[in-house]
N, C-alpha and C. Protein backbone atom coordinates (compact mmCIF):
# COMPACT_ATOMS: atom_id res chain seq x y z
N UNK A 1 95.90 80.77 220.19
CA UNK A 1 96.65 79.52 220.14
C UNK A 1 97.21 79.31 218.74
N UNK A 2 98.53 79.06 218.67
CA UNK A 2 99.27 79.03 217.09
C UNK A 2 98.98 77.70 216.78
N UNK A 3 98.40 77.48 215.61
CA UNK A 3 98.27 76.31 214.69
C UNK A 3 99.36 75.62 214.18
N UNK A 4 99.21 74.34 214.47
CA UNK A 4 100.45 73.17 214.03
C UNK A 4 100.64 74.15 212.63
N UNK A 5 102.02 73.98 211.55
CA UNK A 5 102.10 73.94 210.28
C UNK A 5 102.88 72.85 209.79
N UNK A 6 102.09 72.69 208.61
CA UNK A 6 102.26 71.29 207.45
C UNK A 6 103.01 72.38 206.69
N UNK A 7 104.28 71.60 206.00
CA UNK A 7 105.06 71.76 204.72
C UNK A 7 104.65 70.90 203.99
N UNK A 8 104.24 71.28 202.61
CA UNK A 8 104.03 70.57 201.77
C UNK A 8 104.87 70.70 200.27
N UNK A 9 105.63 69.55 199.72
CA UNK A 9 106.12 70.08 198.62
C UNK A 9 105.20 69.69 196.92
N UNK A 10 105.21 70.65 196.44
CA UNK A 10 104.12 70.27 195.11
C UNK A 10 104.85 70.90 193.61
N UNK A 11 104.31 69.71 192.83
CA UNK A 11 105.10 70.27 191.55
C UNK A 11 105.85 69.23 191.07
N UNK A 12 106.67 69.69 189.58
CA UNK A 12 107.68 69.24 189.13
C UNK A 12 109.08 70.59 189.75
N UNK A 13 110.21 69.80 189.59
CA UNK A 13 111.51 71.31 189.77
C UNK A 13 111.93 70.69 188.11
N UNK A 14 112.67 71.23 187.57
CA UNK A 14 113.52 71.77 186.60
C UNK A 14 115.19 71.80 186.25
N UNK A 15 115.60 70.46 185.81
CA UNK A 15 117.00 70.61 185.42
C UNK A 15 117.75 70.80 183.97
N UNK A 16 118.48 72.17 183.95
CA UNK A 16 118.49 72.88 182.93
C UNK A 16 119.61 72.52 182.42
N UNK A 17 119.73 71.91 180.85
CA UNK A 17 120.85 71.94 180.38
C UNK A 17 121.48 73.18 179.32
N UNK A 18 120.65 73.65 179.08
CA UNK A 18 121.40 74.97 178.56
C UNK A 18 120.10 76.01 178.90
N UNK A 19 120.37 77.72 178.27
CA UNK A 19 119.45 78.24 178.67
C UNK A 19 118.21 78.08 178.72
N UNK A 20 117.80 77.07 177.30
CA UNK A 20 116.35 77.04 176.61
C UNK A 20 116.01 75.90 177.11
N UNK A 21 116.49 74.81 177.27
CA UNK A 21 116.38 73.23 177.48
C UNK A 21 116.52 72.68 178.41
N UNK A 22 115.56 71.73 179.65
CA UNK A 22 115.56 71.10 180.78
C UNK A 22 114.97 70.16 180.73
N UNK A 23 115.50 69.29 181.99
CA UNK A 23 114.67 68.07 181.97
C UNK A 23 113.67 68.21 183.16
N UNK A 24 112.50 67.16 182.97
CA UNK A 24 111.37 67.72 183.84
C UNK A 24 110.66 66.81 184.04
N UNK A 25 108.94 66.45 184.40
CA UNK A 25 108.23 65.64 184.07
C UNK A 25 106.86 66.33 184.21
N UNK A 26 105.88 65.89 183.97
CA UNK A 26 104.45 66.55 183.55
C UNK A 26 103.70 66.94 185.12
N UNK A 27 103.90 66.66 186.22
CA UNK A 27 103.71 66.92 187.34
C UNK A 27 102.85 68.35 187.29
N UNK A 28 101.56 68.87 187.83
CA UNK A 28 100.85 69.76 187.67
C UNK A 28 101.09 70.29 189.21
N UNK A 29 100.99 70.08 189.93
CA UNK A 29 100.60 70.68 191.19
C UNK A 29 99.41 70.41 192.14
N UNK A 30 98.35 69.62 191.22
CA UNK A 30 96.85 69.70 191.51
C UNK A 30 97.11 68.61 192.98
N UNK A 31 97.62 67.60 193.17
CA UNK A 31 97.47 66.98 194.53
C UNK A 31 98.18 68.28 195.59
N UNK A 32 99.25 68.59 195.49
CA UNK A 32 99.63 69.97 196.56
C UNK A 32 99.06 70.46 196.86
N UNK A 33 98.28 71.14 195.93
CA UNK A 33 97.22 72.26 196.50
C UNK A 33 95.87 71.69 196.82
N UNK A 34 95.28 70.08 196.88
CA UNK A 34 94.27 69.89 196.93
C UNK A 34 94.91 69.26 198.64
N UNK A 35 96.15 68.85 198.62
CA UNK A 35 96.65 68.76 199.87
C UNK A 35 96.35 69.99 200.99
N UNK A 36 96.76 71.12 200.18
CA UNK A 36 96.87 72.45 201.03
C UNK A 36 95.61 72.89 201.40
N UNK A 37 94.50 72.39 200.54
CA UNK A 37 93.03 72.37 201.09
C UNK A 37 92.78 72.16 202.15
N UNK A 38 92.97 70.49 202.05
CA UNK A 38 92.60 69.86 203.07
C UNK A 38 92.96 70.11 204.54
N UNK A 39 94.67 70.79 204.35
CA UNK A 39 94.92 70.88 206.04
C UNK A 39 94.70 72.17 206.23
N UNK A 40 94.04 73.19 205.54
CA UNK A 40 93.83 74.65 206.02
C UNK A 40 92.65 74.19 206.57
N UNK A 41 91.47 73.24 206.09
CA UNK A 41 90.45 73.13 206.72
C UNK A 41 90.49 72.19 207.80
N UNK A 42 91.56 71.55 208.29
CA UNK A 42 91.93 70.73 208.85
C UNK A 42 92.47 70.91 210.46
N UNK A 43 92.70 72.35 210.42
CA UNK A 43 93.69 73.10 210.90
C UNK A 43 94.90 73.17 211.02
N UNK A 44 95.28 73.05 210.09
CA UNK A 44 96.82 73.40 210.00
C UNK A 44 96.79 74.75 209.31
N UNK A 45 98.01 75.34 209.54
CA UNK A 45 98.87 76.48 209.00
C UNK A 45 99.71 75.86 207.93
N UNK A 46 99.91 76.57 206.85
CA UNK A 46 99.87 75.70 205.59
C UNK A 46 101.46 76.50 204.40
N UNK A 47 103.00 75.70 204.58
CA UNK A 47 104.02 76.53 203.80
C UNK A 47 103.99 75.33 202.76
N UNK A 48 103.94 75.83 201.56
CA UNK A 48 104.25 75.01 200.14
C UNK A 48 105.02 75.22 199.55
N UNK A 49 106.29 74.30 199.14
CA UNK A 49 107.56 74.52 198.09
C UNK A 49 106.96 74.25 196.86
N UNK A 50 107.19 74.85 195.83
CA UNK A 50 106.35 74.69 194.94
C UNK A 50 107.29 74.77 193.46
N UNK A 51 107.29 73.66 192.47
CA UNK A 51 108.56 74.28 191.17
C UNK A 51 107.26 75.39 190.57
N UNK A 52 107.66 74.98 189.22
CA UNK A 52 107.18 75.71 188.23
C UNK A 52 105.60 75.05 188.21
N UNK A 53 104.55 76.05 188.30
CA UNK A 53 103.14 75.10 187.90
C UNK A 53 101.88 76.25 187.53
N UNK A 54 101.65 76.07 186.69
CA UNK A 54 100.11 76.85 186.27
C UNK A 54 99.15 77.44 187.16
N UNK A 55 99.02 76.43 188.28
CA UNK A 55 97.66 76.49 188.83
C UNK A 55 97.74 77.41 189.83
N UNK A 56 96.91 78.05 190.69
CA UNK A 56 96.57 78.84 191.59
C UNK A 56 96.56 78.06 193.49
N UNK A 57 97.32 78.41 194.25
CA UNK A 57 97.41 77.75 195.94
C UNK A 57 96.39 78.63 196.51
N UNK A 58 95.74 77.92 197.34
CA UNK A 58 94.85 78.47 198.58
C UNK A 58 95.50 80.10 198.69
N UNK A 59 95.03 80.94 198.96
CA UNK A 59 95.40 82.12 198.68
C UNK A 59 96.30 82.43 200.67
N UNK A 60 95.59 81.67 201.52
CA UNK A 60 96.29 81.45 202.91
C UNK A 60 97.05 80.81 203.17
N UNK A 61 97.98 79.95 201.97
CA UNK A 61 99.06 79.09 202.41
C UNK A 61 100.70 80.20 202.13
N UNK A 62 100.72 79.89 202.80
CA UNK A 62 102.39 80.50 202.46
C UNK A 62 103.27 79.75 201.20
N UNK A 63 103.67 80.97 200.02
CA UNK A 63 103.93 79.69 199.48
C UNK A 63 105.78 79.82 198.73
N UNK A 64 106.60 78.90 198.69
CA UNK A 64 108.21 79.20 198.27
C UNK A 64 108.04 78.67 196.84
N UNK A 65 108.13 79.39 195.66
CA UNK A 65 108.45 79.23 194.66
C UNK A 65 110.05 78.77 194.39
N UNK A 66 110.35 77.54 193.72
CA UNK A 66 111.55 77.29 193.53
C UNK A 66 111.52 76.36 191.82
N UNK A 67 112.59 76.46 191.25
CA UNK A 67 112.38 75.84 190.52
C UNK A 67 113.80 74.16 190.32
N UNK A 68 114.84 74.33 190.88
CA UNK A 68 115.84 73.15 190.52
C UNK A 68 115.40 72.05 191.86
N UNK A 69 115.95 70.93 191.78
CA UNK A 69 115.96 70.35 193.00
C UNK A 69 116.59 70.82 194.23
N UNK A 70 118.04 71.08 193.46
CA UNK A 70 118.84 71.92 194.90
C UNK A 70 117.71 73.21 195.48
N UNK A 71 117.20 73.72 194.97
CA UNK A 71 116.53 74.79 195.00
C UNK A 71 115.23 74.67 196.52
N UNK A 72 114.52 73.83 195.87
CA UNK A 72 113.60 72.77 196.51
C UNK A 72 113.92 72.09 197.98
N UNK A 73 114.74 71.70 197.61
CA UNK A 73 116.01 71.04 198.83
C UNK A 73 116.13 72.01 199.89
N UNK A 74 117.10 73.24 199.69
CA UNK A 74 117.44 74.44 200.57
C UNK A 74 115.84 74.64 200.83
N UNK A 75 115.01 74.99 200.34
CA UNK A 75 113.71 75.84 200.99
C UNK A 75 113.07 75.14 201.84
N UNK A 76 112.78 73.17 201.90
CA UNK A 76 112.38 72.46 202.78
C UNK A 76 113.35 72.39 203.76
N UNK A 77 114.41 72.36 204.17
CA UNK A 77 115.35 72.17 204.87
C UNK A 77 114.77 73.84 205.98
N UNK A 78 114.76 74.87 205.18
CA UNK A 78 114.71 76.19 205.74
C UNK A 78 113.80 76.16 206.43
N UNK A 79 112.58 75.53 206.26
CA UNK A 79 111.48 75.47 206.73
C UNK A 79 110.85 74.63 207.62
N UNK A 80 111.97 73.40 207.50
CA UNK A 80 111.19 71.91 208.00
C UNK A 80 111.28 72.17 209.48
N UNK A 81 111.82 72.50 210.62
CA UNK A 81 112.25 72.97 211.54
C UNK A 81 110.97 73.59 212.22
N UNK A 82 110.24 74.67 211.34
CA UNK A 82 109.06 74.76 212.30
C UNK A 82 107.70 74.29 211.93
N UNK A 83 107.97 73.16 211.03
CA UNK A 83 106.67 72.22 211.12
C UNK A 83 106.41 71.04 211.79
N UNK A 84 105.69 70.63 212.09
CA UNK A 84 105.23 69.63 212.63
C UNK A 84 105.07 68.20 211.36
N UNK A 85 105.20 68.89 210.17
CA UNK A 85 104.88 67.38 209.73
C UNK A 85 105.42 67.69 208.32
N UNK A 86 105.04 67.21 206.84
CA UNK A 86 105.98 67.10 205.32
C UNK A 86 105.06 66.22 204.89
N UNK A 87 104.33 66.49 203.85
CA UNK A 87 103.68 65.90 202.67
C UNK A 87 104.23 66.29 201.36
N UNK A 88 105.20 65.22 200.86
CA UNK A 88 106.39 65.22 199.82
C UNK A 88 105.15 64.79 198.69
N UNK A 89 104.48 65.79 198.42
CA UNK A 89 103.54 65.55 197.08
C UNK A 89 104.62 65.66 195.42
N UNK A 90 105.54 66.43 195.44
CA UNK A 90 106.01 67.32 194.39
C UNK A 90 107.21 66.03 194.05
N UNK A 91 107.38 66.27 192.71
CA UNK A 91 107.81 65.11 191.81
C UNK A 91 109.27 65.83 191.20
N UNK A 92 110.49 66.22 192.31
CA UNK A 92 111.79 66.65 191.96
C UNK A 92 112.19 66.03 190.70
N UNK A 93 112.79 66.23 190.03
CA UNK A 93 114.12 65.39 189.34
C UNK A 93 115.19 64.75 190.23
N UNK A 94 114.78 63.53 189.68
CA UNK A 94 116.22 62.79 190.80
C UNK A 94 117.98 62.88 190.05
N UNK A 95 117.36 63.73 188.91
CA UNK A 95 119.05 63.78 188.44
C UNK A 95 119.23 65.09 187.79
N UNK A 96 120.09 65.41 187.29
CA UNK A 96 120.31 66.69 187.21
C UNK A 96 121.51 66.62 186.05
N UNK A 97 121.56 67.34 184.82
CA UNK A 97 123.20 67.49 184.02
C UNK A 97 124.67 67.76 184.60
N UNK A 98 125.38 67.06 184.80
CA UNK A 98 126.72 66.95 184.98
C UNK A 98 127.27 68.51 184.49
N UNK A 99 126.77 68.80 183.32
CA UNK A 99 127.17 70.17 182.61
C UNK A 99 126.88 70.89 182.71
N UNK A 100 126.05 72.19 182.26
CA UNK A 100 125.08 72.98 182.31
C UNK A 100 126.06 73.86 181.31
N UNK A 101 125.56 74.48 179.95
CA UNK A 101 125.95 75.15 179.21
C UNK A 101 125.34 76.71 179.18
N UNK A 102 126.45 77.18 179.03
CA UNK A 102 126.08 78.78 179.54
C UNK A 102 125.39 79.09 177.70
N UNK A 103 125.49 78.51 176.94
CA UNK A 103 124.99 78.90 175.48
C UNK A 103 124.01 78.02 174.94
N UNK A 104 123.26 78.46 174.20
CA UNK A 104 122.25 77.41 173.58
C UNK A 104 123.32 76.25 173.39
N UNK A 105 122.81 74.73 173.23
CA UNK A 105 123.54 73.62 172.61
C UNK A 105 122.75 73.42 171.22
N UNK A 106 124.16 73.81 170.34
CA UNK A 106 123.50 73.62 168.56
C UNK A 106 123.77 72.04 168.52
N UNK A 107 123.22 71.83 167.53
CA UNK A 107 123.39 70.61 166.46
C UNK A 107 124.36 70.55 166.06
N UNK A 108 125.46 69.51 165.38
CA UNK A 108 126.43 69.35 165.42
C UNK A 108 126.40 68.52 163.91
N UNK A 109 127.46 69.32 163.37
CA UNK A 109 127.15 68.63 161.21
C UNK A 109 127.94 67.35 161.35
N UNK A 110 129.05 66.97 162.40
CA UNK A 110 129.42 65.57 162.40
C UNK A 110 128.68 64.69 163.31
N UNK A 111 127.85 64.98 163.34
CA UNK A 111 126.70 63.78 164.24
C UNK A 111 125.01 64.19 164.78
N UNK A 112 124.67 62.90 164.74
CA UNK A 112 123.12 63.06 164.95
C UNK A 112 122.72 62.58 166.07
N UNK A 113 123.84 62.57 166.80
CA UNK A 113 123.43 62.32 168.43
C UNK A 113 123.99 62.90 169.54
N UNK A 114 123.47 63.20 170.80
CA UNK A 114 124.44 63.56 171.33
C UNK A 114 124.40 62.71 172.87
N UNK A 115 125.23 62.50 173.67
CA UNK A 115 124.96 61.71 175.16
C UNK A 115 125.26 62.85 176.28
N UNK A 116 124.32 62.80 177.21
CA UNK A 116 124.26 63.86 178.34
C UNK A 116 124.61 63.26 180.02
N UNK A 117 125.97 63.22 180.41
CA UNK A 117 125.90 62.68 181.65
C UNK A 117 125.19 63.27 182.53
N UNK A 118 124.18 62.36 183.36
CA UNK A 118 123.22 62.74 184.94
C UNK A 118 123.65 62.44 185.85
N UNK A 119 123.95 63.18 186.95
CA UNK A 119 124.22 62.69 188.32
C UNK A 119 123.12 63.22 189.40
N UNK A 120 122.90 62.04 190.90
CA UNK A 120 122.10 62.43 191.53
C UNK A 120 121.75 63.43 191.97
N UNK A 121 120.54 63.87 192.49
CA UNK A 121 120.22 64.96 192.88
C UNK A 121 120.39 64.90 194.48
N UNK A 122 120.16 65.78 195.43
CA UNK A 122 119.99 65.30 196.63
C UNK A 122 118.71 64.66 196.79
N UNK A 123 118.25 64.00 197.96
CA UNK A 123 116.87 62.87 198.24
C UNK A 123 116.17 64.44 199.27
N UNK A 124 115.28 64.49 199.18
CA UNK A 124 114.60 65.48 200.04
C UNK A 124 113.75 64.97 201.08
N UNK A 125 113.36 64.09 200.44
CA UNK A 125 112.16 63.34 201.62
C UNK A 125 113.12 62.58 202.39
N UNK A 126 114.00 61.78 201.90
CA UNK A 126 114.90 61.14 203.08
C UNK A 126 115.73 61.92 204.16
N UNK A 127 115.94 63.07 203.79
CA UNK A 127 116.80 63.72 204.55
C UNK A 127 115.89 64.29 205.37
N UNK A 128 114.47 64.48 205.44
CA UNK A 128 113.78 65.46 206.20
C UNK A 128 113.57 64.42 206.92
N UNK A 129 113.52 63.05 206.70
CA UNK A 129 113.38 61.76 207.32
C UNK A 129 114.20 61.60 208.55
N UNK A 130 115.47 61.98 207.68
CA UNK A 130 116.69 61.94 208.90
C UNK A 130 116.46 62.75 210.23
N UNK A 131 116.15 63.89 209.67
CA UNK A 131 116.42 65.71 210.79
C UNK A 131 115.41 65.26 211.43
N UNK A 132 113.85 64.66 211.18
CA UNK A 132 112.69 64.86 211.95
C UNK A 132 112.97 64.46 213.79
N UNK A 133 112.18 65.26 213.63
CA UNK A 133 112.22 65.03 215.68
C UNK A 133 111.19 63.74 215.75
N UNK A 134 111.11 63.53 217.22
CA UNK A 134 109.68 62.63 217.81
C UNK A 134 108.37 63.28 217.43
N UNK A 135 108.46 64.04 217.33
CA UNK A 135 107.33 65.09 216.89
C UNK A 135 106.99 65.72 216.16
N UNK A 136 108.05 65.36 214.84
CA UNK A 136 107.62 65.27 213.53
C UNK A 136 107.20 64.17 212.54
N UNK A 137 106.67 63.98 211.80
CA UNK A 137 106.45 63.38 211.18
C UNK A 137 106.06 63.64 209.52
N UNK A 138 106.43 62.31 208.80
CA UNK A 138 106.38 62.82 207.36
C UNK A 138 105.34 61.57 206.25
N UNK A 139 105.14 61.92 205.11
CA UNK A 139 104.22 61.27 204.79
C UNK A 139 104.74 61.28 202.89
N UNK A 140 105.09 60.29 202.25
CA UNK A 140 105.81 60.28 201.51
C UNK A 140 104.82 59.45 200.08
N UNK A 141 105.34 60.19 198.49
CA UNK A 141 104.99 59.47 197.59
C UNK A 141 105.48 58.82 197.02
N UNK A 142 104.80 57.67 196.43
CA UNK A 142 105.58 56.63 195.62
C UNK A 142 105.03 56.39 194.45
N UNK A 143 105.65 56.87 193.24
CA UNK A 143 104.62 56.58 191.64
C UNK A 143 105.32 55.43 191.19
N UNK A 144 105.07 54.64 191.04
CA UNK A 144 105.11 53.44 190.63
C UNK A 144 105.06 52.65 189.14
N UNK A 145 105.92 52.27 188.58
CA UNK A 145 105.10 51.47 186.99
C UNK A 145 105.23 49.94 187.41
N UNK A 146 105.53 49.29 188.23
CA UNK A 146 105.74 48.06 188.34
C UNK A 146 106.09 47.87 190.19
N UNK A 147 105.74 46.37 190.88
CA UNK A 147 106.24 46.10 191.68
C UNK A 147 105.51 47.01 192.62
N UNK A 148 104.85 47.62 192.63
CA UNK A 148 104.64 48.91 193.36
C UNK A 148 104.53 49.08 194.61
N UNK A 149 104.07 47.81 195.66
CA UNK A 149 103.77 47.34 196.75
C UNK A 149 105.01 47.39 196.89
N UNK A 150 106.04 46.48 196.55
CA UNK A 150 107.94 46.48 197.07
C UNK A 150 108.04 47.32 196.83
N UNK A 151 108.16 48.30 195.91
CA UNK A 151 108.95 49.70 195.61
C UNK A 151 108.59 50.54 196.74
N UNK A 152 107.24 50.61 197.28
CA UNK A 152 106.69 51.62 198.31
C UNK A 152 107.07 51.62 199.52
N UNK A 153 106.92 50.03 199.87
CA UNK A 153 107.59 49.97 201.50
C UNK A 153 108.89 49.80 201.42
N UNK A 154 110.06 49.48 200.56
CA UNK A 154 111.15 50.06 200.11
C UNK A 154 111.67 51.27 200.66
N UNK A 155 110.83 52.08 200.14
CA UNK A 155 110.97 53.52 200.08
C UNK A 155 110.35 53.71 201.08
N UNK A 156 109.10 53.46 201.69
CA UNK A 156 108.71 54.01 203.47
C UNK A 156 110.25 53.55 204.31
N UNK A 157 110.76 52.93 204.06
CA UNK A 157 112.24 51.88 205.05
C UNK A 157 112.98 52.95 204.97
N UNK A 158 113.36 53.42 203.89
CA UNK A 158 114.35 54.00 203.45
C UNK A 158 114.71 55.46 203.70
N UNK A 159 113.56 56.01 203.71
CA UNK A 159 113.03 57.81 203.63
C UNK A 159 112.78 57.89 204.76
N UNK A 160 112.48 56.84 206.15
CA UNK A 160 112.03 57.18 207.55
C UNK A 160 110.68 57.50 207.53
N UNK A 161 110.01 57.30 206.55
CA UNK A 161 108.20 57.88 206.64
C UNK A 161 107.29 57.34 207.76
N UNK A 162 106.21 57.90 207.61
CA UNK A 162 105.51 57.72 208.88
C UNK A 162 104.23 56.64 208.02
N UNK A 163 104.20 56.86 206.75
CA UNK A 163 103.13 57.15 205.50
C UNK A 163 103.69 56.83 204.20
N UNK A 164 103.33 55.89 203.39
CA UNK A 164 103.96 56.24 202.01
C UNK A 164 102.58 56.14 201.12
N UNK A 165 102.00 56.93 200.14
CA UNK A 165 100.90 56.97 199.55
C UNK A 165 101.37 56.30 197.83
N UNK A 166 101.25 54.88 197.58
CA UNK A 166 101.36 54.64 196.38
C UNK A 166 100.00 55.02 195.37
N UNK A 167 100.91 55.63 194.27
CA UNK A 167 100.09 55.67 192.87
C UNK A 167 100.61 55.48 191.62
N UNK A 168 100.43 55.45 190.56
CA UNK A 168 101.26 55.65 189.25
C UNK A 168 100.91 56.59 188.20
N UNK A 169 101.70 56.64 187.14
CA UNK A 169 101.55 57.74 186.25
C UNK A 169 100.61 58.03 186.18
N UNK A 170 99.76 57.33 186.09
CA UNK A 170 98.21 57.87 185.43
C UNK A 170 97.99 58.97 185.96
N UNK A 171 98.27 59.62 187.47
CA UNK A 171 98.24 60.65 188.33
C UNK A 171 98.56 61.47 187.58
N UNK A 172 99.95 61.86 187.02
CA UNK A 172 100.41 62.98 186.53
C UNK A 172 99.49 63.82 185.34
N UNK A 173 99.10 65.21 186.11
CA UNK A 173 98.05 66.06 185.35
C UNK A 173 96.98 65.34 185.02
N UNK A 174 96.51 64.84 186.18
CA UNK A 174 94.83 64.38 186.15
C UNK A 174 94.31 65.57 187.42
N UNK A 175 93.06 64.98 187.59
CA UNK A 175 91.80 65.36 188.30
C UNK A 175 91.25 64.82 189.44
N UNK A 176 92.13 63.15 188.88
CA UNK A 176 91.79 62.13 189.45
C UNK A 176 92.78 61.09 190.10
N UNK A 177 92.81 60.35 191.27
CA UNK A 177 94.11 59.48 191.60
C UNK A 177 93.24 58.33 192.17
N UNK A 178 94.26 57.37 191.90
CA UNK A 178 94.09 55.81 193.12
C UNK A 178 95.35 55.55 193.34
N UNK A 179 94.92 55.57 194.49
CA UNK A 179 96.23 55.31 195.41
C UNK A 179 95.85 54.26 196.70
N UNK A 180 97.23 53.93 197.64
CA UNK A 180 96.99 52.82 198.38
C UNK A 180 97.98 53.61 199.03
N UNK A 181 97.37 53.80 200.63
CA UNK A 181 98.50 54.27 201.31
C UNK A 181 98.63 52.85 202.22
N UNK A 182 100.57 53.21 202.75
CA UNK A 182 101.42 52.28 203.39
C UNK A 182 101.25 52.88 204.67
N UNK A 183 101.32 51.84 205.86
CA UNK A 183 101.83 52.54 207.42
C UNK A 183 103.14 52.35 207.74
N UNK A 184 103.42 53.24 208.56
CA UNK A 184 104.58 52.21 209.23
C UNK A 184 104.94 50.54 209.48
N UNK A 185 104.30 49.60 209.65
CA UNK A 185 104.79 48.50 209.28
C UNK A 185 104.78 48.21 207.94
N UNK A 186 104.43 48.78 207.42
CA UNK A 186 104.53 48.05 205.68
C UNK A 186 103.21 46.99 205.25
N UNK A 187 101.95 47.71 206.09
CA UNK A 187 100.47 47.12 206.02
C UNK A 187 100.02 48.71 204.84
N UNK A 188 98.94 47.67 203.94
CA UNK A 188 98.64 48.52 203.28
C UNK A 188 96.56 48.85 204.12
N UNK A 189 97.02 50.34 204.47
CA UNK A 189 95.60 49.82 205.41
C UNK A 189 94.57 50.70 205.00
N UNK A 190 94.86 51.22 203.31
CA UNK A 190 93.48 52.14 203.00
C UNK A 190 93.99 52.08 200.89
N UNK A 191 92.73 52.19 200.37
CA UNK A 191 92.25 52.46 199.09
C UNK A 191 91.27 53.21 198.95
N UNK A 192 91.79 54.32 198.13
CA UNK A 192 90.89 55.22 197.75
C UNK A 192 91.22 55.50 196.19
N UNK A 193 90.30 55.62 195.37
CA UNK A 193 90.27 56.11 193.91
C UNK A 193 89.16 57.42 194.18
N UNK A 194 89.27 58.26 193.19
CA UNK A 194 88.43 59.43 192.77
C UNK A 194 89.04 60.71 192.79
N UNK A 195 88.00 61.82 192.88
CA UNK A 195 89.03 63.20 192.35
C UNK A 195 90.11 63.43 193.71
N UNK A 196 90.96 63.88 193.13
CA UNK A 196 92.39 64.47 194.15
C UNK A 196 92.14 65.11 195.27
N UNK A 197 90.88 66.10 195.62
CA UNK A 197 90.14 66.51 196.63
C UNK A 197 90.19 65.50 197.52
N UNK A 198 89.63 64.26 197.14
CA UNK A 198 89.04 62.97 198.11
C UNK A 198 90.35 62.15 198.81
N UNK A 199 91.30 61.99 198.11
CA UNK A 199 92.28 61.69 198.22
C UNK A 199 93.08 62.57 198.97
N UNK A 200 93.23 63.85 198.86
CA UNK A 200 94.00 64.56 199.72
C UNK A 200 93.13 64.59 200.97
N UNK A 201 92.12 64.54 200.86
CA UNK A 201 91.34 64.59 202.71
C UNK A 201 91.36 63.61 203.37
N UNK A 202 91.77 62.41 202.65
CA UNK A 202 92.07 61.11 203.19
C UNK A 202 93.65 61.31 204.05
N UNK A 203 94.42 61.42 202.86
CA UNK A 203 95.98 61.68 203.58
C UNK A 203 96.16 62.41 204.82
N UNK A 204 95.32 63.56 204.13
CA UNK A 204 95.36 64.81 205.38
C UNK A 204 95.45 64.01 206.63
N UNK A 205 94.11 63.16 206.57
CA UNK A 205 93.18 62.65 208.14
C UNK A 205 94.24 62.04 208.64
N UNK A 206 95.10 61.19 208.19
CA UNK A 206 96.08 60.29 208.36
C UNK A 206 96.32 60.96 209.71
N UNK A 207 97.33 62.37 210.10
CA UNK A 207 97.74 62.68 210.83
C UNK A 207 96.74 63.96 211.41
N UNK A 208 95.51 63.99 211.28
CA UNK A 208 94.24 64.87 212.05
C UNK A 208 93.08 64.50 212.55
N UNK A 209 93.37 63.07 212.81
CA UNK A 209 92.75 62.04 213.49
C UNK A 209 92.37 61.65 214.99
């Protein structure tokens, strides 16, 4: 009997303004793969988009190395089709350089500044929001510095989620998270703090219940 599979995306992606230089954010990977734990033991069959990240995946998950958003984008799209479900753990860049310079960018002897136009990236979780069947479903993050309760069910409205799991920075490259996941009505109906393990077996259950 073939096992449901979970896509999961984990990580930061990478927008490069010249060869040496990108923009990014500190995003480790550690909820993805503590995600990818949980539903291998969960039973799920387990594909992870993954940017750039240090750490080591369940050695049984399938996994797509990517590093830009567009990048990220194309590989969930490629994939979303034969999963059953999307845990948008991974922390894209929502913008990207207007430019991209094929040469290092020097310093400049008539000025000590320089301004970099950003334009959007594509939304990944909303669009997988869009494509999902009746029989998919998705489960979405929200990092938060303010407002965080509006910002979340905001964003569950918006992205089509089934799930939105609020947390804030403090997450990024810890060990440890508190978070408050959202349902579909916009009830907040669980709190959990402690290591990322505990937290990802919580989410997991959400939909292995």
């Amino acid at each position: 009997m073939n096992r449901p599979r979970l896509l999961i995306t984990s990580g930061p992606t990478r927008e490069y303004l010249d060869p040496v230089r990108y923009l990014s954010n500190g995003s480790s990977g550690q909820m993805g793969c503590c995600l990818a734990i949980a539903a291998l033991e969960n039973g799920f069959d387990v594909t992870i988009v993954s940017g750039p990240v240090s750490i080591e995946y369940p050695s049984e998950a399938s996994v797509v190395d990517v590093v830009s958003t567009y990048e990220m984008y194309d590989a969930v799209m490629e994939h979303w089709s034969e999963c059953v479900g999307l845990i948008a753990a991974a922390a894209p860049s929502d913008f990207r350089p207007a430019k991209y310079s094929t040469t290092k960018i020097k310093k400049s002897a008539d000025s000590n500044s320089m301004s970099i136009r950003l334009i959007e990236n594509p939304d990944i979780l909303a669009e997988a929001g869009n494509r999902k069947t009746d029989q998919q479903w998705t489960i979405g993050f929200a990092l938060e510095t303010d407002n965080g309760l509006e910002n979340a069910r905001a964003k569950l409205k918006r992205k089509n989620c089934d799930f939105i799991v609020l947390n804030a920075p403090s997450a990024i490259d810890s060990e440890e998270n508190s978070v408050s996941i959202i349902d579909p009505n916009g009830e907040c109906i669980d709190t959990i703090s402690g290591p990322k393990q505990a937290v990802a077996n919580r989410i997991v259950a959400l939909k292995s219940e």
